[in-house]
PDB file of N, CA and C in Angstrom:
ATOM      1  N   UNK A   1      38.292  -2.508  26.172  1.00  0.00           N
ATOM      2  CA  UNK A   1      37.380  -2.169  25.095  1.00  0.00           C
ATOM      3  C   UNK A   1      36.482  -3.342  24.704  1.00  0.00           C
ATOM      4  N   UNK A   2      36.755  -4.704  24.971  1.00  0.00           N
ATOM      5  CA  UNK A   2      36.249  -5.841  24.302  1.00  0.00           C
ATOM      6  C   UNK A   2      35.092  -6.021  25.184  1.00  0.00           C
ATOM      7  N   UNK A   3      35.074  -5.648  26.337  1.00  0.00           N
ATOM      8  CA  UNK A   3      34.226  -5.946  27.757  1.00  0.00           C
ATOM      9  C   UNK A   3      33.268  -4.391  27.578  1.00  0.00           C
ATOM     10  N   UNK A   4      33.331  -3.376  26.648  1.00  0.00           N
ATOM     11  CA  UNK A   4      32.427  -2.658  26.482  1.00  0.00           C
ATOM     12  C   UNK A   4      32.072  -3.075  25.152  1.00  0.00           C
ATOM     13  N   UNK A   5      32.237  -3.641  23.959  1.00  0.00           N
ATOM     14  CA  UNK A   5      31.113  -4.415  23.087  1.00  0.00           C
ATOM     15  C   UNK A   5      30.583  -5.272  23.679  1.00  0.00           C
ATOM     16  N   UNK A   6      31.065  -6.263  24.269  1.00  0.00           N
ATOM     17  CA  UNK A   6      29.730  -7.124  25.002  1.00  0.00           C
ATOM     18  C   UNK A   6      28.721  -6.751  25.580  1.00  0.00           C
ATOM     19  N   UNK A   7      29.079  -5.801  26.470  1.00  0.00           N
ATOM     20  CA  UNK A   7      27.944  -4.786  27.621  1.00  0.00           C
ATOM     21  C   UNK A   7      26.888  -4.450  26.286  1.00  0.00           C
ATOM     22  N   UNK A   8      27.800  -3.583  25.492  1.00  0.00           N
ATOM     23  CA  UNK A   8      26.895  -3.022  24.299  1.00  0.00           C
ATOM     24  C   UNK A   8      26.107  -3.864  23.642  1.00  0.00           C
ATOM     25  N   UNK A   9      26.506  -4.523  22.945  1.00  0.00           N
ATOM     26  CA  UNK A   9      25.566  -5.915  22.201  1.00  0.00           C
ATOM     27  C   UNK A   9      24.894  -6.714  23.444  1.00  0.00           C
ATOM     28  N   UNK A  10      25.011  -7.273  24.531  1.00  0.00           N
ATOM     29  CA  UNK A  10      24.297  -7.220  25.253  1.00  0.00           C
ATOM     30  C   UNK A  10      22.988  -6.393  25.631  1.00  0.00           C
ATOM     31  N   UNK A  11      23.240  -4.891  25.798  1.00  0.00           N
ATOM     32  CA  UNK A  11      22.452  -4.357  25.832  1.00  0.00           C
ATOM     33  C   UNK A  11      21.670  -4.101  24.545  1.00  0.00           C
ATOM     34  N   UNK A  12      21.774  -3.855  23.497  1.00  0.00           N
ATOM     35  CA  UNK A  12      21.108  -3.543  22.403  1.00  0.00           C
ATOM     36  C   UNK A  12      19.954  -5.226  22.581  1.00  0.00           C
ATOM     37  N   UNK A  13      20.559  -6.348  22.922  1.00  0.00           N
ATOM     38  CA  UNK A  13      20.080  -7.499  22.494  1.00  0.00           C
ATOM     39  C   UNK A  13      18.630  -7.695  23.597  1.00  0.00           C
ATOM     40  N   UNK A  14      18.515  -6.776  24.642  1.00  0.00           N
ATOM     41  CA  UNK A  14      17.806  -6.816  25.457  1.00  0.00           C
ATOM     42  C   UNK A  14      16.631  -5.585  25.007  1.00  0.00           C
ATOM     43  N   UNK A  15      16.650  -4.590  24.308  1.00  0.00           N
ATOM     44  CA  UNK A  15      16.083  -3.048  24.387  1.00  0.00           C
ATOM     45  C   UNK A  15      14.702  -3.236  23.915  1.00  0.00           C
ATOM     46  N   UNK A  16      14.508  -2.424  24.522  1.00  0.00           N
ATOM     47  CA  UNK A  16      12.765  -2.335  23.735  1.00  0.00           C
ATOM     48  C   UNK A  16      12.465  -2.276  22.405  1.00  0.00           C
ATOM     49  N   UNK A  17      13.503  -1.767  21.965  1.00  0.00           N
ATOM     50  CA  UNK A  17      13.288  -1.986  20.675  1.00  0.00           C
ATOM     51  C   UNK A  17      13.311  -3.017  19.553  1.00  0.00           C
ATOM     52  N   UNK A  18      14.441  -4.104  19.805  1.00  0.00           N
ATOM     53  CA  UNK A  18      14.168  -4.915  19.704  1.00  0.00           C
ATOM     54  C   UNK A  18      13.261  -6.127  20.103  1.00  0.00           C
ATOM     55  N   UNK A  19      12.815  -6.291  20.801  1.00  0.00           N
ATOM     56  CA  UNK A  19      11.612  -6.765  21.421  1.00  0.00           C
ATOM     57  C   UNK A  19      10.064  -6.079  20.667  1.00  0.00           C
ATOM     58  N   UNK A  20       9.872  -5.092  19.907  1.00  0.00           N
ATOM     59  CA  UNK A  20       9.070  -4.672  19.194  1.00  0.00           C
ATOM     60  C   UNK A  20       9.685  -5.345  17.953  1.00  0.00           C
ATOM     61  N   UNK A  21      10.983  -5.212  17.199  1.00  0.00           N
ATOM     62  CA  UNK A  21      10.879  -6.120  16.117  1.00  0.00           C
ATOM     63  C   UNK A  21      11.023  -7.297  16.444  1.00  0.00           C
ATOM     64  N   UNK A  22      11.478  -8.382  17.183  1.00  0.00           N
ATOM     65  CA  UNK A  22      10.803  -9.222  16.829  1.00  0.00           C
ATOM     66  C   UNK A  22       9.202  -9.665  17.217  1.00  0.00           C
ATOM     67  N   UNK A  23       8.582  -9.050  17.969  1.00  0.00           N
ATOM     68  CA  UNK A  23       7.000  -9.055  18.133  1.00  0.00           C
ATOM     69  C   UNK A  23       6.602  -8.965  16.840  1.00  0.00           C
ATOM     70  N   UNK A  24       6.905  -7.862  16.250  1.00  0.00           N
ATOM     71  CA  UNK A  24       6.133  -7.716  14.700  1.00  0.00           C
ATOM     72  C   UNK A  24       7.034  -9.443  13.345  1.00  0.00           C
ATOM     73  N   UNK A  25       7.925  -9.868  13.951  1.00  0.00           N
ATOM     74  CA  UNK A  25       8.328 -10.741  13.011  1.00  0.00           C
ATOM     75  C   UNK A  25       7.744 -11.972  13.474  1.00  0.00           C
ATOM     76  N   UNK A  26       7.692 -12.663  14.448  1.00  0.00           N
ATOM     77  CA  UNK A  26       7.257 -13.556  15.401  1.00  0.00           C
ATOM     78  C   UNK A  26       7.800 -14.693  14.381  1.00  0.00           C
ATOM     79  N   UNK A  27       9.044 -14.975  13.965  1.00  0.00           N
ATOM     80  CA  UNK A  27       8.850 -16.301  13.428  1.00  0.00           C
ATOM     81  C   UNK A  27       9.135 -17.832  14.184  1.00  0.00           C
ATOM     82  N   UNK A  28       8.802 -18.581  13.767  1.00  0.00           N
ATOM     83  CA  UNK A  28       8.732 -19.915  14.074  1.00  0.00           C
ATOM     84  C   UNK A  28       9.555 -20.916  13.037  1.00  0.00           C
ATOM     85  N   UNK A  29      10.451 -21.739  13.770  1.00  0.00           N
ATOM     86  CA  UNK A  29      11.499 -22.857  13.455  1.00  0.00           C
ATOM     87  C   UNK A  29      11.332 -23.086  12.018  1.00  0.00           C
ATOM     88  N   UNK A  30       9.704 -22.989  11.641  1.00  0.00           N
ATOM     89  CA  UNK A  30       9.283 -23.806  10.152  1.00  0.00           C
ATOM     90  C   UNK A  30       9.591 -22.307   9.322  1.00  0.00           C
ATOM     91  N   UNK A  31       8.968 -20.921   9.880  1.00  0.00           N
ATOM     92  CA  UNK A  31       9.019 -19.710   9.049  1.00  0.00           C
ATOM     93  C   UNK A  31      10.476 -19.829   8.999  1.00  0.00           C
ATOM     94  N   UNK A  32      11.518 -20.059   9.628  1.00  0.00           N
ATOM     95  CA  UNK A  32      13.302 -19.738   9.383  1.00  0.00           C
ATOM     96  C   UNK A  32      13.551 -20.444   8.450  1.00  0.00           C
ATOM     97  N   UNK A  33      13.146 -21.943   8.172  1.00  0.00           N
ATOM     98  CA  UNK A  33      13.581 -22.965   7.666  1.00  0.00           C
ATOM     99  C   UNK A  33      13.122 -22.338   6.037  1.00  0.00           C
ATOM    100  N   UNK A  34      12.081 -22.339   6.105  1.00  0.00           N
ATOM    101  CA  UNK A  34      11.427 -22.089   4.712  1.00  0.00           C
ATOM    102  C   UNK A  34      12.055 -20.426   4.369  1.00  0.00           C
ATOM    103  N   UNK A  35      12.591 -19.548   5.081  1.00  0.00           N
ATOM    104  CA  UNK A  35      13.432 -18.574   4.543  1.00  0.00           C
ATOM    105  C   UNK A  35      14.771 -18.868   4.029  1.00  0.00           C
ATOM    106  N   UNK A  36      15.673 -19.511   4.457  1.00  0.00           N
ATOM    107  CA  UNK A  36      16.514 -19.605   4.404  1.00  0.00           C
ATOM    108  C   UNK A  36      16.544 -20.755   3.147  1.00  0.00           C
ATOM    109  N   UNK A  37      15.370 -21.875   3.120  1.00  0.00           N
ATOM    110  CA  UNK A  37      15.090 -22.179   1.375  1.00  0.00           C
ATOM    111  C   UNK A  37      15.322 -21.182   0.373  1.00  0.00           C
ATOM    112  N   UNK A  38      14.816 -19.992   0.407  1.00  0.00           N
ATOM    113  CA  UNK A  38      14.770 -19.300  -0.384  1.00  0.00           C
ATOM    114  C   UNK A  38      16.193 -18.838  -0.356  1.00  0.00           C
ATOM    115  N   UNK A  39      16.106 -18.260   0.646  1.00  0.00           N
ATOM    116  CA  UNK A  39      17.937 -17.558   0.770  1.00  0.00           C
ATOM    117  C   UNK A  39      18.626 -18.777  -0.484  1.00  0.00           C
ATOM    118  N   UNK A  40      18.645 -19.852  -0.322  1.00  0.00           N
ATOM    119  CA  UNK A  40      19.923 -20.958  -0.489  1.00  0.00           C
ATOM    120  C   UNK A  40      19.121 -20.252  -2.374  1.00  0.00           C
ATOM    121  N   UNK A  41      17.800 -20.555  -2.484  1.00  0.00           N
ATOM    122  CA  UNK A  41      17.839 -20.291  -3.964  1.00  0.00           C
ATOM    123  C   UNK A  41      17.963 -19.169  -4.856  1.00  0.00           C
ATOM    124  N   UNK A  42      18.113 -18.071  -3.739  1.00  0.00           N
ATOM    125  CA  UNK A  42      18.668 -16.805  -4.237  1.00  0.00           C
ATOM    126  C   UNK A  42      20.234 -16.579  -4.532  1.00  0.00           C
ATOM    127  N   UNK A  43      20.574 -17.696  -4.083  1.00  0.00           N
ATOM    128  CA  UNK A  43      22.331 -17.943  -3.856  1.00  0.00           C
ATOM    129  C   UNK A  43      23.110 -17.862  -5.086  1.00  0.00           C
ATOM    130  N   UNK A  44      22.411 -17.993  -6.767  1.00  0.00           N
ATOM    131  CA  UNK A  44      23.127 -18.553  -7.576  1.00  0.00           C
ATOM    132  C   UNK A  44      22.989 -17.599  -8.795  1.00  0.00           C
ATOM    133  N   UNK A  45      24.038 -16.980  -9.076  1.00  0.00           N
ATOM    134  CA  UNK A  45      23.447 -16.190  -9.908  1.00  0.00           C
ATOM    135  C   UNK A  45      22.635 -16.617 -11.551  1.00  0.00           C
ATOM    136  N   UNK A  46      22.787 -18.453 -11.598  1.00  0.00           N
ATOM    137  CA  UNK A  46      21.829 -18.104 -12.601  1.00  0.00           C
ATOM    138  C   UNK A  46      20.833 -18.292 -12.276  1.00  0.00           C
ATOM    139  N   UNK A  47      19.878 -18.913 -11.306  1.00  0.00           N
ATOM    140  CA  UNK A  47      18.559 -18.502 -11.054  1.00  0.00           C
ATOM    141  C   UNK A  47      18.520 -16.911 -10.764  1.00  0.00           C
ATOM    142  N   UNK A  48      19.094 -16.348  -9.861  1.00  0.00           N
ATOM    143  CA  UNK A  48      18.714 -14.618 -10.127  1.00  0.00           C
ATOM    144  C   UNK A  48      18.323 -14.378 -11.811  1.00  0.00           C
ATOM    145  N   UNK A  49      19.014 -14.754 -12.386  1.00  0.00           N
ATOM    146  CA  UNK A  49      19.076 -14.403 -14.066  1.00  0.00           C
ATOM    147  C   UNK A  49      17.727 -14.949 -14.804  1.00  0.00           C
ATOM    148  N   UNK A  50      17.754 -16.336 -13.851  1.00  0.00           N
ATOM    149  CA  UNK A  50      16.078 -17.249 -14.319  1.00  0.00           C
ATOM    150  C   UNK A  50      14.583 -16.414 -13.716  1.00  0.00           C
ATOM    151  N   UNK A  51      14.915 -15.477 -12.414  1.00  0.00           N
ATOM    152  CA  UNK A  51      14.007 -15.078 -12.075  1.00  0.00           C
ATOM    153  C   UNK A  51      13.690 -13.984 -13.151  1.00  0.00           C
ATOM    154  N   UNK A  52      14.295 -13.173 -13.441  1.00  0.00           N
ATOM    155  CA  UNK A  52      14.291 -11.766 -13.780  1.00  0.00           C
ATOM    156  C   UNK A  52      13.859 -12.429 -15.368  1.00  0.00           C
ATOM    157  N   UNK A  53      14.440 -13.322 -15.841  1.00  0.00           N
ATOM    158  CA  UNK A  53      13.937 -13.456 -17.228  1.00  0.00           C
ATOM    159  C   UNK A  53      12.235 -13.831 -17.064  1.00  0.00           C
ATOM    160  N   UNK A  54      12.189 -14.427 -15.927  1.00  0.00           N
ATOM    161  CA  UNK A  54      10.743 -14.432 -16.119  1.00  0.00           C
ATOM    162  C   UNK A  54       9.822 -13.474 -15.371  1.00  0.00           C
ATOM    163  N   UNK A  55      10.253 -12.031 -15.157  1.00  0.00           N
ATOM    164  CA  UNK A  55       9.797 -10.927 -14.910  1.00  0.00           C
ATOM    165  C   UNK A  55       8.948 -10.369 -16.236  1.00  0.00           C
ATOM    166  N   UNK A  56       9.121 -10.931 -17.542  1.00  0.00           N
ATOM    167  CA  UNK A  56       8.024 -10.500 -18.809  1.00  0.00           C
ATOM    168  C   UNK A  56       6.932 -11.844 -18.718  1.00  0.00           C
ATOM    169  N   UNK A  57       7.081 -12.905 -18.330  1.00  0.00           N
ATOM    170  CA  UNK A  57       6.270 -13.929 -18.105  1.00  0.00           C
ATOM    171  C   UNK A  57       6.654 -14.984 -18.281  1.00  0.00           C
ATOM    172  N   UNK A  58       5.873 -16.083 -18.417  1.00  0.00           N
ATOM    173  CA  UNK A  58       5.911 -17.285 -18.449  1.00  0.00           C
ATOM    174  C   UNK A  58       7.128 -18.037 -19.494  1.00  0.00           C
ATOM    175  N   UNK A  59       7.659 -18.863 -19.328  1.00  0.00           N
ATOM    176  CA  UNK A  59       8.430 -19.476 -20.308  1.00  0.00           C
ATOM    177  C   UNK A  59       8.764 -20.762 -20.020  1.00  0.00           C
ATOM    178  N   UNK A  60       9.217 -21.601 -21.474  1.00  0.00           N
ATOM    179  CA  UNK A  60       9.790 -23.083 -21.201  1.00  0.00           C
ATOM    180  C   UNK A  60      10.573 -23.005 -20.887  1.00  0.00           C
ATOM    181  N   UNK A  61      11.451 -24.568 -19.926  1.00  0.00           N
ATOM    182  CA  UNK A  61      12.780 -24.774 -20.130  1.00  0.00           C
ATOM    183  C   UNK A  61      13.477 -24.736 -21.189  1.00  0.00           C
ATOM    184  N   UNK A  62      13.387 -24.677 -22.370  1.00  0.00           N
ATOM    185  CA  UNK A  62      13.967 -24.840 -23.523  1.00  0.00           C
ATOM    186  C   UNK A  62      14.289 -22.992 -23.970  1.00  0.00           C
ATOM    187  N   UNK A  63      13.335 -22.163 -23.894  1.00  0.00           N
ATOM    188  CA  UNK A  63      13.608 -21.213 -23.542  1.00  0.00           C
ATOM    189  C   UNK A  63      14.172 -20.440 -22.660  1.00  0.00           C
ATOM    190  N   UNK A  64      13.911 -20.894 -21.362  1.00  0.00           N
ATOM    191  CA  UNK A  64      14.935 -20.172 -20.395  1.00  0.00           C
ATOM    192  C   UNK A  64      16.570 -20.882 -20.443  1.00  0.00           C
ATOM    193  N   UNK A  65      16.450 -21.845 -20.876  1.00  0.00           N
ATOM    194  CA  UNK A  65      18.279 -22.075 -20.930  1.00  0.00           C
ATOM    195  C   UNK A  65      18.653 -21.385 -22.068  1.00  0.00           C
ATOM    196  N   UNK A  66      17.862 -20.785 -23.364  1.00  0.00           N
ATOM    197  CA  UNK A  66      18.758 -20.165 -24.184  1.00  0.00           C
ATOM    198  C   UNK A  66      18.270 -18.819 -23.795  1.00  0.00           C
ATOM    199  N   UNK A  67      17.767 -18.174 -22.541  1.00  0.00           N
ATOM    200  CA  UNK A  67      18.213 -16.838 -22.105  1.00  0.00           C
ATOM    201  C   UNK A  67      18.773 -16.617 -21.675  1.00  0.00           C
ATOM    202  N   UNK A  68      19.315 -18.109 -20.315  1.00  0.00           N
ATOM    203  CA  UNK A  68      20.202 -17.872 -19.654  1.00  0.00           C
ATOM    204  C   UNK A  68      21.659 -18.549 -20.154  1.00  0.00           C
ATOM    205  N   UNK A  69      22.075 -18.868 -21.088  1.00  0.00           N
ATOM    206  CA  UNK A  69      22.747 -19.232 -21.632  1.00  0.00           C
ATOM    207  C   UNK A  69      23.340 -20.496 -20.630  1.00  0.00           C
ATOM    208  N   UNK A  70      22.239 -21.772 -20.743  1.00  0.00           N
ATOM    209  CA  UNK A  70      22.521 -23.082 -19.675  1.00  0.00           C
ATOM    210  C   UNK A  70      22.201 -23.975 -20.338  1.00  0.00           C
ATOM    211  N   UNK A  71      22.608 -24.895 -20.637  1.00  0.00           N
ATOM    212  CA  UNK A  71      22.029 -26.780 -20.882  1.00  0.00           C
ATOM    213  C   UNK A  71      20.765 -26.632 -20.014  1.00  0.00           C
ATOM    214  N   UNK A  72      19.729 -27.749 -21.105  1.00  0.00           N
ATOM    215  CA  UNK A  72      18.481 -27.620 -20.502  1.00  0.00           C
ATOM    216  C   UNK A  72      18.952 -28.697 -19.364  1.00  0.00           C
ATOM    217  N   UNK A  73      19.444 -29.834 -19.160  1.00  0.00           N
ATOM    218  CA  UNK A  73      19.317 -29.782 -17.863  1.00  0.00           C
ATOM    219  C   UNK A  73      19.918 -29.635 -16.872  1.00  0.00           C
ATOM    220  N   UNK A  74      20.834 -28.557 -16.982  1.00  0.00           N
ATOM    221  CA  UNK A  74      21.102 -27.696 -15.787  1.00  0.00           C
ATOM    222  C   UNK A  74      19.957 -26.894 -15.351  1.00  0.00           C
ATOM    223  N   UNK A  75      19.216 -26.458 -16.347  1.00  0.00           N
ATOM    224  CA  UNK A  75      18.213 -25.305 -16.196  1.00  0.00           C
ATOM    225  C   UNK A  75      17.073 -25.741 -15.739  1.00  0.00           C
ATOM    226  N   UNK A  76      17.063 -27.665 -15.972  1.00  0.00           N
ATOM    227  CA  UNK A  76      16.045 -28.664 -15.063  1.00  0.00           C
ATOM    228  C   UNK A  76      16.370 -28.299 -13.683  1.00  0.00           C
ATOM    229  N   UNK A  77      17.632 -28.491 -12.907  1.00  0.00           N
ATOM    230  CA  UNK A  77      17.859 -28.675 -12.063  1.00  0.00           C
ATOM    231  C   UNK A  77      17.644 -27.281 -10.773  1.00  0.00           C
ATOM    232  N   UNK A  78      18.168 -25.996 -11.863  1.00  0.00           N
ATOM    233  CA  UNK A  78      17.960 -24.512 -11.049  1.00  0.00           C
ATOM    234  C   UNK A  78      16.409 -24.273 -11.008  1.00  0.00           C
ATOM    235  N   UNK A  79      15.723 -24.676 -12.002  1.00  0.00           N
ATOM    236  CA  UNK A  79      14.014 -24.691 -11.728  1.00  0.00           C
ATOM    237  C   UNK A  79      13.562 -25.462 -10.809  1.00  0.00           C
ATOM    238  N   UNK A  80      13.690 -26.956 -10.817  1.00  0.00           N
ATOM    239  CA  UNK A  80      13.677 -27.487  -9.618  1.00  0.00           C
ATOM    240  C   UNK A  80      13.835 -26.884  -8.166  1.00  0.00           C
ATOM    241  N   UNK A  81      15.307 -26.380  -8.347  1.00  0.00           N
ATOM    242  CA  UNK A  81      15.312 -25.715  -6.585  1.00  0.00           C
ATOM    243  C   UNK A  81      14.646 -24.502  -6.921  1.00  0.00           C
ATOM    244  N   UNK A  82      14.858 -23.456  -7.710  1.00  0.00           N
ATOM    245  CA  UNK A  82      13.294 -22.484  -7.401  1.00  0.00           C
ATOM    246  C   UNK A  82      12.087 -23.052  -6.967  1.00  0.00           C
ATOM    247  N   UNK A  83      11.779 -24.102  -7.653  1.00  0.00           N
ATOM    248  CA  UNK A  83      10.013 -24.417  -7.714  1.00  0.00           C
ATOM    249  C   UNK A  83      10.094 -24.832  -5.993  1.00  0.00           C
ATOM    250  N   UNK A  84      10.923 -25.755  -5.686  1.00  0.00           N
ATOM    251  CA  UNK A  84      11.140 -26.257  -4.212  1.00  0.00           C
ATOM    252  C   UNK A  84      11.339 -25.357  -3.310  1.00  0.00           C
ATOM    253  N   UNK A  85      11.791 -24.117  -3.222  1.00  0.00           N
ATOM    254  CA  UNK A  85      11.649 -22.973  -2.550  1.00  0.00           C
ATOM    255  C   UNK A  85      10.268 -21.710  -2.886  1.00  0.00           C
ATOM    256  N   UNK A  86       9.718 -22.263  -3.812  1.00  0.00           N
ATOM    257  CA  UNK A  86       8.353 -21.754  -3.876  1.00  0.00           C
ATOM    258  C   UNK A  86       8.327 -20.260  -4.619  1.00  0.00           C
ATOM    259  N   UNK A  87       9.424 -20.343  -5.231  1.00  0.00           N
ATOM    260  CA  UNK A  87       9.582 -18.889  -6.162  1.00  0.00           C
ATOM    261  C   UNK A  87       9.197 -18.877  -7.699  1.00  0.00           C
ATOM    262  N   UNK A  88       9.252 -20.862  -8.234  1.00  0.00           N
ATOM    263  CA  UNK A  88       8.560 -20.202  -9.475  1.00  0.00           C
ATOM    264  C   UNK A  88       7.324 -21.411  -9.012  1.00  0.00           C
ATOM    265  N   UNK A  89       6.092 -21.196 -10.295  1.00  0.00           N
ATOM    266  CA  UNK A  89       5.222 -22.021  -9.863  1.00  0.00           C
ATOM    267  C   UNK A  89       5.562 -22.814 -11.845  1.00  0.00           C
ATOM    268  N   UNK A  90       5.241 -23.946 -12.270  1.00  0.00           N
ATOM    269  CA  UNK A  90       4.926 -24.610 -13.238  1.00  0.00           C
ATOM    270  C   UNK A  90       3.867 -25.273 -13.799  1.00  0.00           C
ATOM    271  N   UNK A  91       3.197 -25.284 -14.864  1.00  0.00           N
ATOM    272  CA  UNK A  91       2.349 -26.110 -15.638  1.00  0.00           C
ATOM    273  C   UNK A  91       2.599 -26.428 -16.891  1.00  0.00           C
ATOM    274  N   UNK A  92       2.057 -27.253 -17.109  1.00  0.00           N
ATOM    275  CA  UNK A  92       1.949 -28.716 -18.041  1.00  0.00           C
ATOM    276  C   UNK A  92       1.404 -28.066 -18.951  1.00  0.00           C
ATOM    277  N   UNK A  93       2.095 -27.888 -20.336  1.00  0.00           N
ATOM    278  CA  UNK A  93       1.159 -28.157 -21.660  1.00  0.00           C
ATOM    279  C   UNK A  93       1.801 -29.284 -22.819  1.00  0.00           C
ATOM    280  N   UNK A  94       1.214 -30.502 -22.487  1.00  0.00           N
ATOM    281  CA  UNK A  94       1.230 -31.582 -23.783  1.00  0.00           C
ATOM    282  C   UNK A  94       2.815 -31.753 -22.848  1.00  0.00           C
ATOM    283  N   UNK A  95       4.385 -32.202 -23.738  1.00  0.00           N
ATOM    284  CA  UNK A  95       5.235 -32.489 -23.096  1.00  0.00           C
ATOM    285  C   UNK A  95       6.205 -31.366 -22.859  1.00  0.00           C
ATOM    286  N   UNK A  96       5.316 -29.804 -22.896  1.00  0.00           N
ATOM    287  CA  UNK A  96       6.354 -28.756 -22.756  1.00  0.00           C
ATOM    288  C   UNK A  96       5.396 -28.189 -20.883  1.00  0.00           C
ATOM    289  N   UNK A  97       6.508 -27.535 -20.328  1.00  0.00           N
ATOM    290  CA  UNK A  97       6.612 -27.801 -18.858  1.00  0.00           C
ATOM    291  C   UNK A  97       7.105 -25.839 -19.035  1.00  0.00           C
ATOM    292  N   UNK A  98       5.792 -25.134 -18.825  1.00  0.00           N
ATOM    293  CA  UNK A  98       6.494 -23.446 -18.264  1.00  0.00           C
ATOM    294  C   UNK A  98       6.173 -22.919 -17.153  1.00  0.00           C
ATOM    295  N   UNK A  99       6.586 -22.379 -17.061  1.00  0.00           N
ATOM    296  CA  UNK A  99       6.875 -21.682 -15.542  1.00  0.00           C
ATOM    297  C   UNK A  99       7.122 -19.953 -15.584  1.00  0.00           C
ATOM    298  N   UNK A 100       7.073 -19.806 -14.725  1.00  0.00           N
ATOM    299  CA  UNK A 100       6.474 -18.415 -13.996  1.00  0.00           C
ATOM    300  C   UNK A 100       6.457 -18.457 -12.888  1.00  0.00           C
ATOM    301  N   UNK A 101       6.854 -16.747 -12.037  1.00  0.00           N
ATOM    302  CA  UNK A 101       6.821 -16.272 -11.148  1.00  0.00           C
ATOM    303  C   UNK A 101       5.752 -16.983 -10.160  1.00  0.00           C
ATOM    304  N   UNK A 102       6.134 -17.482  -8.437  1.00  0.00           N
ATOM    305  CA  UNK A 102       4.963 -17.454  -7.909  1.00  0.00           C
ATOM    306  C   UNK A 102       4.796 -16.617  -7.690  1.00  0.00           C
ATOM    307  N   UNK A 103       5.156 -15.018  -7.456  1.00  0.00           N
ATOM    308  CA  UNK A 103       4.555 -14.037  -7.002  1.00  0.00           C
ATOM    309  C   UNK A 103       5.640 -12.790  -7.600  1.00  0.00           C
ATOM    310  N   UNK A 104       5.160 -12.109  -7.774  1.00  0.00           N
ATOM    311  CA  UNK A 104       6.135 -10.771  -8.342  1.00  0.00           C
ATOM    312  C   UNK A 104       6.668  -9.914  -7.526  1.00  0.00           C
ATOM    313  N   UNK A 105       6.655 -10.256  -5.856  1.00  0.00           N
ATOM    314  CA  UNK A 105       7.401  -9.553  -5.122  1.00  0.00           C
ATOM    315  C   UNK A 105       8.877 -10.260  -5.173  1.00  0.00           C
ATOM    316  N   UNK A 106       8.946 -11.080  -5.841  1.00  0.00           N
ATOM    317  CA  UNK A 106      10.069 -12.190  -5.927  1.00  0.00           C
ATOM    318  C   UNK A 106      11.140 -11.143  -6.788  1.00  0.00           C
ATOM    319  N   UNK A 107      10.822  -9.981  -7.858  1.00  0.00           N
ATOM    320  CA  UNK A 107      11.531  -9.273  -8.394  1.00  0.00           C
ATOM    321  C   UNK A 107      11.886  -8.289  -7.259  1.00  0.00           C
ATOM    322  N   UNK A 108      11.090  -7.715  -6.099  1.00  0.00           N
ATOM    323  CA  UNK A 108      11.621  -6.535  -5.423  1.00  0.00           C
ATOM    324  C   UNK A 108      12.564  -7.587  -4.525  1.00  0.00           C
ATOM    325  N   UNK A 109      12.710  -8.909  -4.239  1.00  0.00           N
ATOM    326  CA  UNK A 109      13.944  -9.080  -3.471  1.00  0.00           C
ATOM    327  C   UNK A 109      15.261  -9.578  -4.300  1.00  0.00           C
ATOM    328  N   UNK A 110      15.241  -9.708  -5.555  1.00  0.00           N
ATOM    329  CA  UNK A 110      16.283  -9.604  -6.439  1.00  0.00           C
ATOM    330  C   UNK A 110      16.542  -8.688  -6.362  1.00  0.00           C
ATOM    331  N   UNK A 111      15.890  -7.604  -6.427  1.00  0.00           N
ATOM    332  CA  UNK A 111      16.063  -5.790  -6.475  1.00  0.00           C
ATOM    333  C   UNK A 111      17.203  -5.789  -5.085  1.00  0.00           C
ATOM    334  N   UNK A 112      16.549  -5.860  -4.193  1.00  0.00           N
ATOM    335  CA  UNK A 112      16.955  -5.333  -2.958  1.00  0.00           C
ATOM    336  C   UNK A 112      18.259  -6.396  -2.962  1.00  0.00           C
ATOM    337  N   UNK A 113      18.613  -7.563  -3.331  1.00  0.00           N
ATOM    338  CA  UNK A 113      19.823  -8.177  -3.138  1.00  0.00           C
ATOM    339  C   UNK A 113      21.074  -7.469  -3.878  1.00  0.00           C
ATOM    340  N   UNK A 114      19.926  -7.206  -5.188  1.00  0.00           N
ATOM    341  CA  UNK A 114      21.283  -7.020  -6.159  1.00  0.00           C
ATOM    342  C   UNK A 114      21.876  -5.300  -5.218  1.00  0.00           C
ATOM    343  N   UNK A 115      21.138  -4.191  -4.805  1.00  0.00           N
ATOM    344  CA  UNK A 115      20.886  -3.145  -4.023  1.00  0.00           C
ATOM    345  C   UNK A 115      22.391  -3.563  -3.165  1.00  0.00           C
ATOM    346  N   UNK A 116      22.141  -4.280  -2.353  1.00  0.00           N
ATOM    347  CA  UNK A 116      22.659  -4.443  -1.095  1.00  0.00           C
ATOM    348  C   UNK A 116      24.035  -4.963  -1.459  1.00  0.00           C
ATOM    349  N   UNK A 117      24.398  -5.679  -3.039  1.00  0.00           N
ATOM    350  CA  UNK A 117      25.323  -6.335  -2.903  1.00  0.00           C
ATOM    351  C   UNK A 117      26.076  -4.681  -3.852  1.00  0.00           C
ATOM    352  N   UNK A 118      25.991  -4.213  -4.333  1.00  0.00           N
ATOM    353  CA  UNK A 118      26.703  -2.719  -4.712  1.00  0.00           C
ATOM    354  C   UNK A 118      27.347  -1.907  -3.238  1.00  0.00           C
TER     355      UNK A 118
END
């Protein structure tokens, strides 16, 4: 039986069909690297919690640690690796520092994680 999953996964790993998805994905060493950034910052459930709070908009650190119930600088540190994986973006007003979504498809893959993990 073990020598017909190999044949099998073998064969699936060869099919035309696969060979059409990855044609349509075509990624490259740098596209994996920079996914799997994200992956690592989707990893934690309180950034999931940091994303979604900032699904109504923009907010300080001082605010998002008392949504997410975190020390501001823990909540330095989970913004940090968002911003470094390119999920939130930040600006400067005077010495307060808010942030926001880089893009709002960033909620349909919270969606689809939280989805997948039920």
């Amino acid at each position: 039986m073990p020598d017909r999953a190999n044949r099998d996964l073998r064969l699936c790993a060869t099919s035309e069909r696969l060979d059409a998805v990855i044609d349509i994905m075509a990624t490259t060493e740098d596209d994996r690297q920079r996914s799997a950034a994200v992956a690592r910052a989707l990893g934690d459930p309180k950034r999931l919690c940091v994303l979604e709070s900032l699904a109504g908009g923009e907010a300080s650190v001082g605010e998002l640690a008392g949504r997410v119930a975190c020390q501001v600088p823990n909540m330095s540190q989970h913004l940090s690796v968002l911003r470094s994986a390119g999920l939130v973006t930040a600006r400067r007003d005077g010495s307060t520092v808010y942030y926001r979504l880089s893009d709002p498809r960033i909620l349909e893959a919270c969606q689809l994680l939280q989805s997948l993990a039920r």
